[in-house]
Protein backbone atom coordinates (compact mmCIF):
# COMPACT_ATOMS: atom_id res chain seq x y z
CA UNK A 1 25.65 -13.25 6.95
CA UNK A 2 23.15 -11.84 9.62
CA UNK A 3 19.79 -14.23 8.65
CA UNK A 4 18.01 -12.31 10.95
CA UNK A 5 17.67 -9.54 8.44
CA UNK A 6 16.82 -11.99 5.79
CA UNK A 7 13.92 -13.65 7.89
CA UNK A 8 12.35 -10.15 8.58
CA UNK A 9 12.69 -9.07 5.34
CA UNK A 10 10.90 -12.26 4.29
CA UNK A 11 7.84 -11.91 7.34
CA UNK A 12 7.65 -8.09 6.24
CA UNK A 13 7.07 -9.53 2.67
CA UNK A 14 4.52 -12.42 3.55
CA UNK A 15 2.97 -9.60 5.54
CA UNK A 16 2.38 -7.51 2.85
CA UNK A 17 1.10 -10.71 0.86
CA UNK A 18 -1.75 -11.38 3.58
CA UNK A 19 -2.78 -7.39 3.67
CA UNK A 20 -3.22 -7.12 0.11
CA UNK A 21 -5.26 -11.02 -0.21
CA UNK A 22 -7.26 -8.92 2.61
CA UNK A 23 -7.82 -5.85 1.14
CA UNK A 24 -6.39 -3.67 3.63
CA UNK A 25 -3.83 -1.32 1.56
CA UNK A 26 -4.19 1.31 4.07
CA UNK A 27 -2.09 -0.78 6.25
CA UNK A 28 0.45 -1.37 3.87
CA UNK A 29 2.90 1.85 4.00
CA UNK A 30 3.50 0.70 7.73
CA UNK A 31 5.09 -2.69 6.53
CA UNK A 32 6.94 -1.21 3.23
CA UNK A 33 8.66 1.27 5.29
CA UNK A 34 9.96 -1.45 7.84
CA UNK A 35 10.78 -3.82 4.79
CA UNK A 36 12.82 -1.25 3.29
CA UNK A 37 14.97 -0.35 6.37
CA UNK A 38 15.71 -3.98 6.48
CA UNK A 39 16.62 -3.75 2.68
CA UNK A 40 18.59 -1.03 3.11
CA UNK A 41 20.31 -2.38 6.32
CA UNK A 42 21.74 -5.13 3.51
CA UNK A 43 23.70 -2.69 1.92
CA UNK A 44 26.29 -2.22 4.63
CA UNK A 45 26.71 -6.18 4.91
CA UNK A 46 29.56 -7.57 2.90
CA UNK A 47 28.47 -11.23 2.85
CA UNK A 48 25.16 -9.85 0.92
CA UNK A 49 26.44 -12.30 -2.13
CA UNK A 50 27.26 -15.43 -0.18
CA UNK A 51 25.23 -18.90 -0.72
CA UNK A 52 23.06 -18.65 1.83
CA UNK A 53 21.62 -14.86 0.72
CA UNK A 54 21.13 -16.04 -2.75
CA UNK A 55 18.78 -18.81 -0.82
CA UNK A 56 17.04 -16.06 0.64
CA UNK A 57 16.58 -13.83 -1.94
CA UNK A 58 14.90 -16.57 -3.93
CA UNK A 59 12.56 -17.29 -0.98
CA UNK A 60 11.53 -13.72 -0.54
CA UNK A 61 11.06 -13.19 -4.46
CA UNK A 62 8.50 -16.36 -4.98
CA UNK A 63 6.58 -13.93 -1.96
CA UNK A 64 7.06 -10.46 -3.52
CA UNK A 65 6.04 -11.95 -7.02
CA UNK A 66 3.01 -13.31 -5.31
CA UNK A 67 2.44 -9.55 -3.92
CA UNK A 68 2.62 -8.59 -7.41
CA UNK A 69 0.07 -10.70 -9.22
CA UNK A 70 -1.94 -9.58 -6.16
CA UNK A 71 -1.11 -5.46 -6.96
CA UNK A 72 -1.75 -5.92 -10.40
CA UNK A 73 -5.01 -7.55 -10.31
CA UNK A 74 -5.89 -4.86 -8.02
CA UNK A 75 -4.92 -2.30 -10.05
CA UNK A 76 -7.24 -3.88 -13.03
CA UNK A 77 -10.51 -3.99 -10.77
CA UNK A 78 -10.09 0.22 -9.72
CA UNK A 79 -9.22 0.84 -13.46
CA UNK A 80 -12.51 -0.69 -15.00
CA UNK A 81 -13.89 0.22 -11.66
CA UNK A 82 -12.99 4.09 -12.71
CA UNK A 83 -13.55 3.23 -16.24
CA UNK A 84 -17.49 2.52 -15.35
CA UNK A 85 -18.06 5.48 -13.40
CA UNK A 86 -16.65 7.89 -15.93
CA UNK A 87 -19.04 6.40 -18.71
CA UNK A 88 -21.83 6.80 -16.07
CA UNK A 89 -20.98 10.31 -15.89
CA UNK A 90 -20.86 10.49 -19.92
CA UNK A 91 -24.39 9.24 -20.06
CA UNK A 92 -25.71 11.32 -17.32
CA UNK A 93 -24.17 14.35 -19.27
CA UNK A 94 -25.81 12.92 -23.03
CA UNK A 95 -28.82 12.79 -21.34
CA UNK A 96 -28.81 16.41 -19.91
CA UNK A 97 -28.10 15.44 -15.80
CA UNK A 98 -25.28 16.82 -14.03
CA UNK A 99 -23.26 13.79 -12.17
């Protein structure tokens, strides 16, 4: 099993975990597209279902569940965030302003 690709897998996860606790998405697509090559490097490895993967795996899902919770809550805030600013823009227009 090469753990190397496991550990960076899991750093390119808890990366992604500090990024979005810091608000900096724009710096995310950098760290996905690293993570994924690792991913995808997997594929080719035949010992992918061993013991020690399965350990892994684990590990890096308690991360990319935290990532998540973190996405999702996220995603909330910019949809009332929108929500608000398109019933600002309803009462402008009711009473008779342009926004």
């Amino acid at each position: 099993m090469n753990e190397a690709i496991f550990k960076h897998i899991l750093q390119f996860t808890e990366e992604m975990e500090q990024l979005l606790k810091k608000e900096k998405y724009e710096e995310l697509a950098p760290v996905l597209k690293r993570r994924k090559e690792a991913i995808d490097s997997l594929e080719h490895d035949p010992s992918f279902s061993e013991p020690e993967a399965i350990f892994w795996r684990k590990k890096i899902g308690v991360v990319e569940e935290r990532c998540t919770v973190l996405a999702e809550a996220r995603k909330k805030k910019v949809q009332k965030d929108l929500l608000a600013m398109q019933n600002g823009k309803r009462a402008l227009h009711a009473y008779g302003r342009q926004g």
